[in-house]
PDB file of N, CA and C in Angstrom:
ATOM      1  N   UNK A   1       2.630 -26.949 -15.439  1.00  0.00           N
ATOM      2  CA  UNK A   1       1.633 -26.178 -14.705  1.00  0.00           C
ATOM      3  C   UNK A   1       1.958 -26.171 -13.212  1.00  0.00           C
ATOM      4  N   UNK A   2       2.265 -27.144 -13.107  1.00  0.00           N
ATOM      5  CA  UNK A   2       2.577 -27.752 -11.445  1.00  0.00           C
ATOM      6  C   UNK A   2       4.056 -26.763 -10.946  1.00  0.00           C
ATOM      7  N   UNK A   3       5.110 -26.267 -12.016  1.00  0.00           N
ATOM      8  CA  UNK A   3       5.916 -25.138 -11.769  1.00  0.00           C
ATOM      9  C   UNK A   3       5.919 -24.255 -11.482  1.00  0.00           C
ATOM     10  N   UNK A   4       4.649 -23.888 -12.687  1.00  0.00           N
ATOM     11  CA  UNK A   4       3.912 -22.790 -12.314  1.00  0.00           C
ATOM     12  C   UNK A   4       3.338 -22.003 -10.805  1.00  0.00           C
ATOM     13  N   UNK A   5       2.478 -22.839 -10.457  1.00  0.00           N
ATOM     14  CA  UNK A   5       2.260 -22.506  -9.205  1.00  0.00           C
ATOM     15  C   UNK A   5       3.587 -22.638  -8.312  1.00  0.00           C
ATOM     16  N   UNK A   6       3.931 -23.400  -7.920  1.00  0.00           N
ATOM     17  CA  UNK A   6       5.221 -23.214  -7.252  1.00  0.00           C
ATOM     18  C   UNK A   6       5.943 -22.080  -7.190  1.00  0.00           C
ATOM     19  N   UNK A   7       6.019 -21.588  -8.564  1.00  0.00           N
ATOM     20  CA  UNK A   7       6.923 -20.177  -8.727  1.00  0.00           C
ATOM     21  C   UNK A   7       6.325 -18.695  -8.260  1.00  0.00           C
ATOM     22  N   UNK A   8       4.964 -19.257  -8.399  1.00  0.00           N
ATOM     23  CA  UNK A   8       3.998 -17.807  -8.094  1.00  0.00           C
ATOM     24  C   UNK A   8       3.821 -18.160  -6.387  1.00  0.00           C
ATOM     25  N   UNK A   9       3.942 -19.253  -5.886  1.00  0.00           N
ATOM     26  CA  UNK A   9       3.455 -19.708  -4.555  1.00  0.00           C
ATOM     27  C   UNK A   9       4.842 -18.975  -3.667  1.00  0.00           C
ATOM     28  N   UNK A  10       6.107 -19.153  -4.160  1.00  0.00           N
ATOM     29  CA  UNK A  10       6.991 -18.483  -3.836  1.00  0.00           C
ATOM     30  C   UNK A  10       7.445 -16.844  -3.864  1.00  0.00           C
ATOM     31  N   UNK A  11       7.139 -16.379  -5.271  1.00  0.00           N
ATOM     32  CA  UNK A  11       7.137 -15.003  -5.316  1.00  0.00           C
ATOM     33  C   UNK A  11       5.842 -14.105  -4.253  1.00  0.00           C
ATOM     34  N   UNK A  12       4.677 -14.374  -4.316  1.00  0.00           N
ATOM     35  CA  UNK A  12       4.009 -14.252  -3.557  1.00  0.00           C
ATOM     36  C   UNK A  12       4.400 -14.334  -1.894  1.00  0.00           C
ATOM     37  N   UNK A  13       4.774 -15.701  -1.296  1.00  0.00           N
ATOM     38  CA  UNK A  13       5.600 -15.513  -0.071  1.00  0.00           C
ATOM     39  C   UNK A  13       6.408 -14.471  -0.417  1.00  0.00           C
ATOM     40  N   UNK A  14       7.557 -14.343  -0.789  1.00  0.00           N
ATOM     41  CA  UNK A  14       9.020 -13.609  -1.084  1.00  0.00           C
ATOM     42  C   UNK A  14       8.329 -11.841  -0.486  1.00  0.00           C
ATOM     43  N   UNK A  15       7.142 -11.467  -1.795  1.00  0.00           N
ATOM     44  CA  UNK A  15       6.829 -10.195  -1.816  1.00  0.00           C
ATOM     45  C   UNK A  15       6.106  -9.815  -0.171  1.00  0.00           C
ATOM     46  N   UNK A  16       5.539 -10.899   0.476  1.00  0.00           N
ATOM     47  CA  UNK A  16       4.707 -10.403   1.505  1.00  0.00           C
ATOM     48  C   UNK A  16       5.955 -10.286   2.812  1.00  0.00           C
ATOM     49  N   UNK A  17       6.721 -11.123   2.960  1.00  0.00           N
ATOM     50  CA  UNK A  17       8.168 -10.954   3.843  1.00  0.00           C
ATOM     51  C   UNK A  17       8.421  -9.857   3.576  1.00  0.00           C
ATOM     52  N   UNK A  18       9.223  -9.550   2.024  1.00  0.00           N
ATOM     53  CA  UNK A  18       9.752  -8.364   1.896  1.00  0.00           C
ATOM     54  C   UNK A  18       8.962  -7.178   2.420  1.00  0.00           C
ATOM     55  N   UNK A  19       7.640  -7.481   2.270  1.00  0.00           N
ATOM     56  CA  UNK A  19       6.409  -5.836   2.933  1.00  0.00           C
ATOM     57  C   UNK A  19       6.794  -5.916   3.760  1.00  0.00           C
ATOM     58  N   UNK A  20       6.885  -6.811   4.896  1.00  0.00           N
ATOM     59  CA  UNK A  20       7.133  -6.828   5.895  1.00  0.00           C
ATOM     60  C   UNK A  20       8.108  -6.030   6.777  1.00  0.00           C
ATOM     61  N   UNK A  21       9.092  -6.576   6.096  1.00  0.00           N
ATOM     62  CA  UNK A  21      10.650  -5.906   6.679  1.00  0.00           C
ATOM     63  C   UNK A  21      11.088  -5.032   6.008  1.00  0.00           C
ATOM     64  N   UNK A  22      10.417  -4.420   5.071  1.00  0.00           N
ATOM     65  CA  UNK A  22      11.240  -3.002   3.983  1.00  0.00           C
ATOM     66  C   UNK A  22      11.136  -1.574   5.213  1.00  0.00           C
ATOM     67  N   UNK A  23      11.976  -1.318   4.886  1.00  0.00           N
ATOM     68  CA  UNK A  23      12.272   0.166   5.424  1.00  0.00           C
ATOM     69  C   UNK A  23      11.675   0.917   4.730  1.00  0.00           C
ATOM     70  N   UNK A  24      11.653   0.708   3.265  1.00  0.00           N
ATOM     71  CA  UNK A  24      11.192   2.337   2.381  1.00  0.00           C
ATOM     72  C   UNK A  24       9.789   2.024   2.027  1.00  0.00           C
ATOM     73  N   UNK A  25       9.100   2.893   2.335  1.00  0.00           N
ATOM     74  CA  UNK A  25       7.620   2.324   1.640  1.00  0.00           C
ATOM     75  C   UNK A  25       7.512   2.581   0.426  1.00  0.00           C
ATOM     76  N   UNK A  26       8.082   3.244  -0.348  1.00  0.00           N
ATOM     77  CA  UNK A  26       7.533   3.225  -1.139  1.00  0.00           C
ATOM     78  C   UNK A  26       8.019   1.577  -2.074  1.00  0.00           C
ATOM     79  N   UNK A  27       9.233   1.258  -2.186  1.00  0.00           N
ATOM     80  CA  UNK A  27       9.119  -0.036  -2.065  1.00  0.00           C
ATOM     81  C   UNK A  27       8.558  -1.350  -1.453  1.00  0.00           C
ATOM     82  N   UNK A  28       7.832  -0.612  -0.483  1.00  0.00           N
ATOM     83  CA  UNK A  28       6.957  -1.878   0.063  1.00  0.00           C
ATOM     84  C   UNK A  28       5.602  -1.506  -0.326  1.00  0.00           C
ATOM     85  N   UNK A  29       5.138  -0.437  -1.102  1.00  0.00           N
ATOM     86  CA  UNK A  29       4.094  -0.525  -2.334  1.00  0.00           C
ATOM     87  C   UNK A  29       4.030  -0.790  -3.436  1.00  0.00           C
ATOM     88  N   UNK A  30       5.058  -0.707  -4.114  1.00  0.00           N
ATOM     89  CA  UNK A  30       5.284  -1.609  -4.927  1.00  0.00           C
ATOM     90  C   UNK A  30       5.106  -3.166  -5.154  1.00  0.00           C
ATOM     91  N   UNK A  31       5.965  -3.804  -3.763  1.00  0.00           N
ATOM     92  CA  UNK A  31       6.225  -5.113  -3.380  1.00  0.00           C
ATOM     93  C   UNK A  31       4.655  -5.708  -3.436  1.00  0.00           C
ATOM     94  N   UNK A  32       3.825  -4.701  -2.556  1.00  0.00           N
ATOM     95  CA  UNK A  32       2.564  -4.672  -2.906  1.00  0.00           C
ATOM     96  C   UNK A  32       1.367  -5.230  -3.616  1.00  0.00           C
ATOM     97  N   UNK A  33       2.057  -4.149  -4.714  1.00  0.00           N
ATOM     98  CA  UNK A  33       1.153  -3.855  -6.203  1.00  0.00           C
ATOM     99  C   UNK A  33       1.603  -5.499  -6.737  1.00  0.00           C
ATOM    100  N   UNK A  34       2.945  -6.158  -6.483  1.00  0.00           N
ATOM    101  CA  UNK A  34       3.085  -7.146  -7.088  1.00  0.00           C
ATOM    102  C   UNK A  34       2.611  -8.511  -6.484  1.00  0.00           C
ATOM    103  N   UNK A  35       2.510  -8.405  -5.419  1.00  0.00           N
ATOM    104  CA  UNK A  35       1.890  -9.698  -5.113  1.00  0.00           C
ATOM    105  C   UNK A  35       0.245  -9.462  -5.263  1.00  0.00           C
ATOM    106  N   UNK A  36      -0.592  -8.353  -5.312  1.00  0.00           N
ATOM    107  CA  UNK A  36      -1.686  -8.491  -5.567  1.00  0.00           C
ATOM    108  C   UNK A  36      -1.307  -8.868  -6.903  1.00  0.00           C
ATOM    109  N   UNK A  37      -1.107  -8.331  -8.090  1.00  0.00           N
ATOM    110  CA  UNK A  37      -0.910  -8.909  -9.538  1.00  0.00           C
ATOM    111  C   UNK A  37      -0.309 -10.505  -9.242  1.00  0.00           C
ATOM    112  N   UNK A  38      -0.189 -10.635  -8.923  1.00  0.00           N
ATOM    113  CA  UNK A  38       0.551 -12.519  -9.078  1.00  0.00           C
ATOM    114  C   UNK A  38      -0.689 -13.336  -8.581  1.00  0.00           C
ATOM    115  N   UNK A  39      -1.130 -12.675  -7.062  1.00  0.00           N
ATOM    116  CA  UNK A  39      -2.545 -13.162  -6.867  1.00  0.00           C
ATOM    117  C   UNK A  39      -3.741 -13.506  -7.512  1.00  0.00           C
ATOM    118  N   UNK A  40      -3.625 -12.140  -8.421  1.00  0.00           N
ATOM    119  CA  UNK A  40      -5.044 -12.227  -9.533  1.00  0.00           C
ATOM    120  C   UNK A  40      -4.311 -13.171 -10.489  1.00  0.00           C
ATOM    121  N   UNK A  41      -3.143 -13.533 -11.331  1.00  0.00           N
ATOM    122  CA  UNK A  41      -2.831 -14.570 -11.745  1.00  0.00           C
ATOM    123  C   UNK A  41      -3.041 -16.184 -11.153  1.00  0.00           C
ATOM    124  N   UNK A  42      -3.076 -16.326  -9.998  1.00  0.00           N
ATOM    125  CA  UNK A  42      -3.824 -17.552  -9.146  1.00  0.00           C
ATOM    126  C   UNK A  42      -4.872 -17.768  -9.269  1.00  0.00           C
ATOM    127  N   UNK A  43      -5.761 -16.486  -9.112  1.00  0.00           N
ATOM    128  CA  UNK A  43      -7.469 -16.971  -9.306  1.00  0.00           C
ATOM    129  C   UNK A  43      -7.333 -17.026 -10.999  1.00  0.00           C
ATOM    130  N   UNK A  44      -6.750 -16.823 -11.857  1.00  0.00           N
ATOM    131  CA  UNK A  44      -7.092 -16.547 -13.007  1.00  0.00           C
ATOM    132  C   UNK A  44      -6.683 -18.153 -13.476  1.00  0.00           C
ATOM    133  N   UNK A  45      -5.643 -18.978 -12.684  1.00  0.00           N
ATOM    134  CA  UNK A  45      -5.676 -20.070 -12.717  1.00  0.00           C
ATOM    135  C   UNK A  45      -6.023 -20.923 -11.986  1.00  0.00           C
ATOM    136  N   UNK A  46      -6.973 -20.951 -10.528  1.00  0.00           N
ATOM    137  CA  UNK A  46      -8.145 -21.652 -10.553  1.00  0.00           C
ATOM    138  C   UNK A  46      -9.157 -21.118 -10.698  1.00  0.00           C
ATOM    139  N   UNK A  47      -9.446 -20.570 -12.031  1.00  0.00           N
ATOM    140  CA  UNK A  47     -10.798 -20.845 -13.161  1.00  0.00           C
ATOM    141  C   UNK A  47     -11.636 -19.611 -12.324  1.00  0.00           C
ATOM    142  N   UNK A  48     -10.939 -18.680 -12.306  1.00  0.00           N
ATOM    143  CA  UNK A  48     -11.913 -17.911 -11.481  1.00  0.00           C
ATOM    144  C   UNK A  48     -11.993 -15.939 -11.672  1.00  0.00           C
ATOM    145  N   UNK A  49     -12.156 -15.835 -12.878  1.00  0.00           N
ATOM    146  CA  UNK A  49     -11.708 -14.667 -13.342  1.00  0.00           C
ATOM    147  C   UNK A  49     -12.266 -13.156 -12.878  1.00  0.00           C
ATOM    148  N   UNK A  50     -13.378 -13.437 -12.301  1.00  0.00           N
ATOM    149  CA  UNK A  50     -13.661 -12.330 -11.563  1.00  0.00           C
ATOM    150  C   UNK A  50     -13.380 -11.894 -10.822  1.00  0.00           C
ATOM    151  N   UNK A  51     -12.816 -13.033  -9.446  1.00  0.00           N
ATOM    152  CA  UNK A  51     -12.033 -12.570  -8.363  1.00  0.00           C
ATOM    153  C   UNK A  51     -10.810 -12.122  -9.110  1.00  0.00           C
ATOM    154  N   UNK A  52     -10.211 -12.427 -10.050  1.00  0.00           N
ATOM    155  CA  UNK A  52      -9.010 -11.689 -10.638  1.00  0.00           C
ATOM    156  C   UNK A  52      -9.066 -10.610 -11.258  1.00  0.00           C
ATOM    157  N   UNK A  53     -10.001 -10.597 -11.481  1.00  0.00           N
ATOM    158  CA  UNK A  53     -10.134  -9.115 -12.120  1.00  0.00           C
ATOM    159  C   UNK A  53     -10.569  -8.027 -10.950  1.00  0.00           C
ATOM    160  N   UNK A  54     -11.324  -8.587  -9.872  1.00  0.00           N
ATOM    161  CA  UNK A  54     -11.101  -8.100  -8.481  1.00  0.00           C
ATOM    162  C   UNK A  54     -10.028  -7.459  -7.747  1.00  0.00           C
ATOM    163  N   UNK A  55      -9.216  -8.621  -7.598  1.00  0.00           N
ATOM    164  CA  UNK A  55      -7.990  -8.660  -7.400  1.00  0.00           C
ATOM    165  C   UNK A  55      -7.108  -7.511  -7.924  1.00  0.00           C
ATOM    166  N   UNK A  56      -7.425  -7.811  -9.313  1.00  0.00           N
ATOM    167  CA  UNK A  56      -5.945  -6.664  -9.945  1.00  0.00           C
ATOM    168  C   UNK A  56      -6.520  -4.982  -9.882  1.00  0.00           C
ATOM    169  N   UNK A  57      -8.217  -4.893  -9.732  1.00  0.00           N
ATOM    170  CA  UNK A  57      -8.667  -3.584  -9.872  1.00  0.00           C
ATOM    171  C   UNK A  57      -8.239  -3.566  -8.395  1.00  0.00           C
ATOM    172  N   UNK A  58      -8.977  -3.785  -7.479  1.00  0.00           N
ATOM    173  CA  UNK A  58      -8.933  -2.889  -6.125  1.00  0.00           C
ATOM    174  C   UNK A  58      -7.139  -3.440  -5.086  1.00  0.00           C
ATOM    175  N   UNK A  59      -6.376  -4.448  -5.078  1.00  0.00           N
ATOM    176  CA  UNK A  59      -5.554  -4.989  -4.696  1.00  0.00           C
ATOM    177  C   UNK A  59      -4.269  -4.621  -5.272  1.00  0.00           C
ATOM    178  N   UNK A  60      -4.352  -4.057  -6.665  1.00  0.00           N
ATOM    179  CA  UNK A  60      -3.133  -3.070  -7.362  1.00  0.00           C
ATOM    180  C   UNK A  60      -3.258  -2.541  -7.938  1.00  0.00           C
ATOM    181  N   UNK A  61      -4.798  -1.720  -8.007  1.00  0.00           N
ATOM    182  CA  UNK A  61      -5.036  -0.450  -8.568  1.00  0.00           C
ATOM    183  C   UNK A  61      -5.638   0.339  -7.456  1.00  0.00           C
ATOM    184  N   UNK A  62      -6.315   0.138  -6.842  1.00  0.00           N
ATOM    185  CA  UNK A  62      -7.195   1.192  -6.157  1.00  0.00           C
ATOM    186  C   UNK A  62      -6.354   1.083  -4.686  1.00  0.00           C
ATOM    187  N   UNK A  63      -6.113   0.037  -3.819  1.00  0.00           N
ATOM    188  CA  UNK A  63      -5.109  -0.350  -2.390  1.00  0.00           C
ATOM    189  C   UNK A  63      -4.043   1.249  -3.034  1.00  0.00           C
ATOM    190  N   UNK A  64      -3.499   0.658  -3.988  1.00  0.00           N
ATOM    191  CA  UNK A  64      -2.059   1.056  -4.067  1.00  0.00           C
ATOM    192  C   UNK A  64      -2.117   2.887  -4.255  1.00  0.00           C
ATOM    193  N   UNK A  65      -3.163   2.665  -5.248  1.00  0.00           N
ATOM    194  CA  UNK A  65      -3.508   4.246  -5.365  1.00  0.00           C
ATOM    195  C   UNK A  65      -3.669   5.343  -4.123  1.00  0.00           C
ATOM    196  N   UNK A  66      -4.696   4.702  -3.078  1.00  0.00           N
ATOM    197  CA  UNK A  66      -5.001   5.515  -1.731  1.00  0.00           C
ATOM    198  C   UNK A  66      -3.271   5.291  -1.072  1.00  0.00           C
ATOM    199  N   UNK A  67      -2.372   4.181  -1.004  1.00  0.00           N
ATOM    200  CA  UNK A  67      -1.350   4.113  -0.282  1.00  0.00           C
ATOM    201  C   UNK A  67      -0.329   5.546  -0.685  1.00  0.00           C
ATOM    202  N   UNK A  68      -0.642   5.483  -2.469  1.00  0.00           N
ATOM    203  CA  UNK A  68       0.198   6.660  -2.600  1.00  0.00           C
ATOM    204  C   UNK A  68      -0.022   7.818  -2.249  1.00  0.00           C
ATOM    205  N   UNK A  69      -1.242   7.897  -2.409  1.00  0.00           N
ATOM    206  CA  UNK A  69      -2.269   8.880  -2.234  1.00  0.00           C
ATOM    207  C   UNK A  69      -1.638   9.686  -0.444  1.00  0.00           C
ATOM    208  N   UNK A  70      -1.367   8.127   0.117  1.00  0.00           N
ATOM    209  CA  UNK A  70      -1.702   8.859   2.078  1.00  0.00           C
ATOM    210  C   UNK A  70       0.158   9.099   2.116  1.00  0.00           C
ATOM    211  N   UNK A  71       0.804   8.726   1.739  1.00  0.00           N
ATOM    212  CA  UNK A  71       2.152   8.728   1.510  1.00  0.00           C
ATOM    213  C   UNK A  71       2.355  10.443   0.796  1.00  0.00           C
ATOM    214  N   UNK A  72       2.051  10.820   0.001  1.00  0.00           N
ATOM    215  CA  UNK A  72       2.166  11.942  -0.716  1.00  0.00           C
ATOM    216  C   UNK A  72       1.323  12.967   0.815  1.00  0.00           C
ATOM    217  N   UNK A  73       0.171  13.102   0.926  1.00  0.00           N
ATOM    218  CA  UNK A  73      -0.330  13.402   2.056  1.00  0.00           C
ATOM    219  C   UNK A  73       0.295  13.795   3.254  1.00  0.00           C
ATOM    220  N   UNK A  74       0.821  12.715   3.685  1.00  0.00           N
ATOM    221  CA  UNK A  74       1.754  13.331   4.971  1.00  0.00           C
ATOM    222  C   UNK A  74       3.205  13.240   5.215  1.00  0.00           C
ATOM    223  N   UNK A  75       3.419  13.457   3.655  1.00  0.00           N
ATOM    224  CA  UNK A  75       4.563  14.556   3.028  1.00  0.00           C
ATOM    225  C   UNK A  75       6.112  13.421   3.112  1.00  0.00           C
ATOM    226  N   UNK A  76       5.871  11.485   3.405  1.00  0.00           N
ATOM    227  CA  UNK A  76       6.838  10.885   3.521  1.00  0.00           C
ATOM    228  C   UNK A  76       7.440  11.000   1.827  1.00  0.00           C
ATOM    229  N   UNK A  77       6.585  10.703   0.959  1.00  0.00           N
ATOM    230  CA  UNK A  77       7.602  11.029  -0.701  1.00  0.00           C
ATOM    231  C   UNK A  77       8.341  11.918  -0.508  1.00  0.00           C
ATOM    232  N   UNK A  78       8.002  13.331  -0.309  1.00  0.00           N
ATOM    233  CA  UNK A  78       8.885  14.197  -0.419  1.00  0.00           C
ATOM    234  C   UNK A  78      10.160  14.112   0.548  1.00  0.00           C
ATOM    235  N   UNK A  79       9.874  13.578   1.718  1.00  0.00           N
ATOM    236  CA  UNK A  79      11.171  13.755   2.686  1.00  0.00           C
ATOM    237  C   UNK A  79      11.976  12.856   2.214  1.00  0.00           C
ATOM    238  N   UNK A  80      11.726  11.786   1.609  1.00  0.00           N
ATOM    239  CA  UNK A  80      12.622  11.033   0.948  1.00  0.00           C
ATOM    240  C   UNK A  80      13.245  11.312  -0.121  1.00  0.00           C
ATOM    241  N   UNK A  81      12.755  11.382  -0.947  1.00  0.00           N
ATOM    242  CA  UNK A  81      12.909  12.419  -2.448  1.00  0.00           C
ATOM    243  C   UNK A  81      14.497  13.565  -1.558  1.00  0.00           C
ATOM    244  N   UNK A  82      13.971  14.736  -0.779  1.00  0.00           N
ATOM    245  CA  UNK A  82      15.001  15.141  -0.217  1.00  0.00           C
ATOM    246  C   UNK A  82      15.641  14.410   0.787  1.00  0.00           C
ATOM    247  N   UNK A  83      15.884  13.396   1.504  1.00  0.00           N
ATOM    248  CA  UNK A  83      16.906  12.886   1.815  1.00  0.00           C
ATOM    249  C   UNK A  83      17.887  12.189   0.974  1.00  0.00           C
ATOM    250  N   UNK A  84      17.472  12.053  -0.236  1.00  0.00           N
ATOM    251  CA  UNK A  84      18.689  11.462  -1.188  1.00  0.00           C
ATOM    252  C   UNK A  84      19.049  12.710  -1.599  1.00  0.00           C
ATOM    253  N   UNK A  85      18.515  13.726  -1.886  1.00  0.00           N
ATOM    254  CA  UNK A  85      19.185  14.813  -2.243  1.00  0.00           C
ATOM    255  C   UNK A  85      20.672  15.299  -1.367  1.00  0.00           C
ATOM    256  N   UNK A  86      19.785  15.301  -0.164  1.00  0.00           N
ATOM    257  CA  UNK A  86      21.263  15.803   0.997  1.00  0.00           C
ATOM    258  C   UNK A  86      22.369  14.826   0.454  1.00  0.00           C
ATOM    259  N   UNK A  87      21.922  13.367   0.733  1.00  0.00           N
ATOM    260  CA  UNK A  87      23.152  12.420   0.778  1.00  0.00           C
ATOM    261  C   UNK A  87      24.110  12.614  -0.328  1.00  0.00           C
ATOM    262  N   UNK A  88      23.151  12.942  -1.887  1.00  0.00           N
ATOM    263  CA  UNK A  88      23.777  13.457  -3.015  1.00  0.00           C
ATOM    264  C   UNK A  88      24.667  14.704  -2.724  1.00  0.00           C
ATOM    265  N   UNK A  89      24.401  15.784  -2.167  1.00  0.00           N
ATOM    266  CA  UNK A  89      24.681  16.760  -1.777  1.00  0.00           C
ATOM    267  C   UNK A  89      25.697  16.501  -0.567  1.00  0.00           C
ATOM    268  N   UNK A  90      26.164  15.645   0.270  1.00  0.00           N
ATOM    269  CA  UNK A  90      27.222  15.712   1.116  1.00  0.00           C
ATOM    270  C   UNK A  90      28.070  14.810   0.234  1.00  0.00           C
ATOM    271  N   UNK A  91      27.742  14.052  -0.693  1.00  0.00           N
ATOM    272  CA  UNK A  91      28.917  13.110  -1.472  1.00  0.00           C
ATOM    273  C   UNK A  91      29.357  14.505  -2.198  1.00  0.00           C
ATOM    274  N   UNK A  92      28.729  15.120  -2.702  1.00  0.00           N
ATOM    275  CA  UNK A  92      29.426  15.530  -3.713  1.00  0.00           C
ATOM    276  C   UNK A  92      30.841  16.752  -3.109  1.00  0.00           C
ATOM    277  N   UNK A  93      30.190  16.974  -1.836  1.00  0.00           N
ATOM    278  CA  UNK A  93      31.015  18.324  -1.035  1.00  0.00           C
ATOM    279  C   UNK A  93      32.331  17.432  -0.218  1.00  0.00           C
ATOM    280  N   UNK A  94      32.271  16.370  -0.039  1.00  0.00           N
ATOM    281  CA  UNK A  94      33.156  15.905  -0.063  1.00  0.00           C
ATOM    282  C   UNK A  94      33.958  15.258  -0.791  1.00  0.00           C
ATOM    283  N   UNK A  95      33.809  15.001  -2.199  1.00  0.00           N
ATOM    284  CA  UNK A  95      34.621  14.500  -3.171  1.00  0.00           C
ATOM    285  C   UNK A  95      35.292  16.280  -3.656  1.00  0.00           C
ATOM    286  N   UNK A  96      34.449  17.207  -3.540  1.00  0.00           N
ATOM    287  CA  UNK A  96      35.321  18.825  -3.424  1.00  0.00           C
ATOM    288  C   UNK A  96      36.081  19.108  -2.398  1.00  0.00           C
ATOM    289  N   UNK A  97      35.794  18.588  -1.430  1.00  0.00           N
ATOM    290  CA  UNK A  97      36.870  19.000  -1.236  1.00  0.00           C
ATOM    291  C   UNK A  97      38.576  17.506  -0.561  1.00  0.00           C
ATOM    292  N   UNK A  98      37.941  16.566  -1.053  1.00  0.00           N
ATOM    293  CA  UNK A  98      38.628  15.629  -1.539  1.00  0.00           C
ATOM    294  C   UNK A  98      39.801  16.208  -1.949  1.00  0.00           C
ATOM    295  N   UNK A  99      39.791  16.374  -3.402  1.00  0.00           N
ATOM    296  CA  UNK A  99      40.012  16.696  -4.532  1.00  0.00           C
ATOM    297  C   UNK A  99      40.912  18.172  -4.112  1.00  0.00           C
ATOM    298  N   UNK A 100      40.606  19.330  -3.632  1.00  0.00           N
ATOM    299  CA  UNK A 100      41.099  20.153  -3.129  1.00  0.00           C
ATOM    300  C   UNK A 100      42.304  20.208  -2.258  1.00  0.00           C
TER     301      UNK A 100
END
């Protein structure tokens, strides 16, 4: 049991650093969604199931939902979405003319 926590005491740190310093948000909503879920696993092991069920509704269901929600909104998904496109799109024009 005593591992237990340890391992969640760590992933938990790990995920809130990583929010921290991520460049892409949408990976740092994710990172997110997972330390609230590991959280509500804490209260769910000190004996406390409502705050966990707290926890997992509004902390990685409802937080995460409005995050996507304001992300889609002022149009950062999509510019990303098309910036891998370009990058896809200049690899490929240069392996043509590579190749050429």
């Amino acid at each position: 049991m005593e591992a237990l926590n340890i391992i969640l005491l760590i992933f938990i740190i790990g995920c809130a650093v990583a929010v921290a310093f991520s460049k892409n948000l949408l990976r740092s909503i994710v990172l997110f969604m997972s330390m609230s879920l590991a959280l509500s696993v804490v209260w769910v092991l000190l004996e406390s199931p409502d705050l966990a069920i707290t926890e997992a509704a509004v902390g990685a269901g409802i937080d995460s939902l409005l995050m996507f929600a304001t992300l889609k909104k002022i149009h950062a998904i999509d510019l990303a979405d098309r910036h891998k496109e370009s990058v896809y799109d200049k690899e490929v024009a240069e392996d043509g003319k590579a190749q050429a």
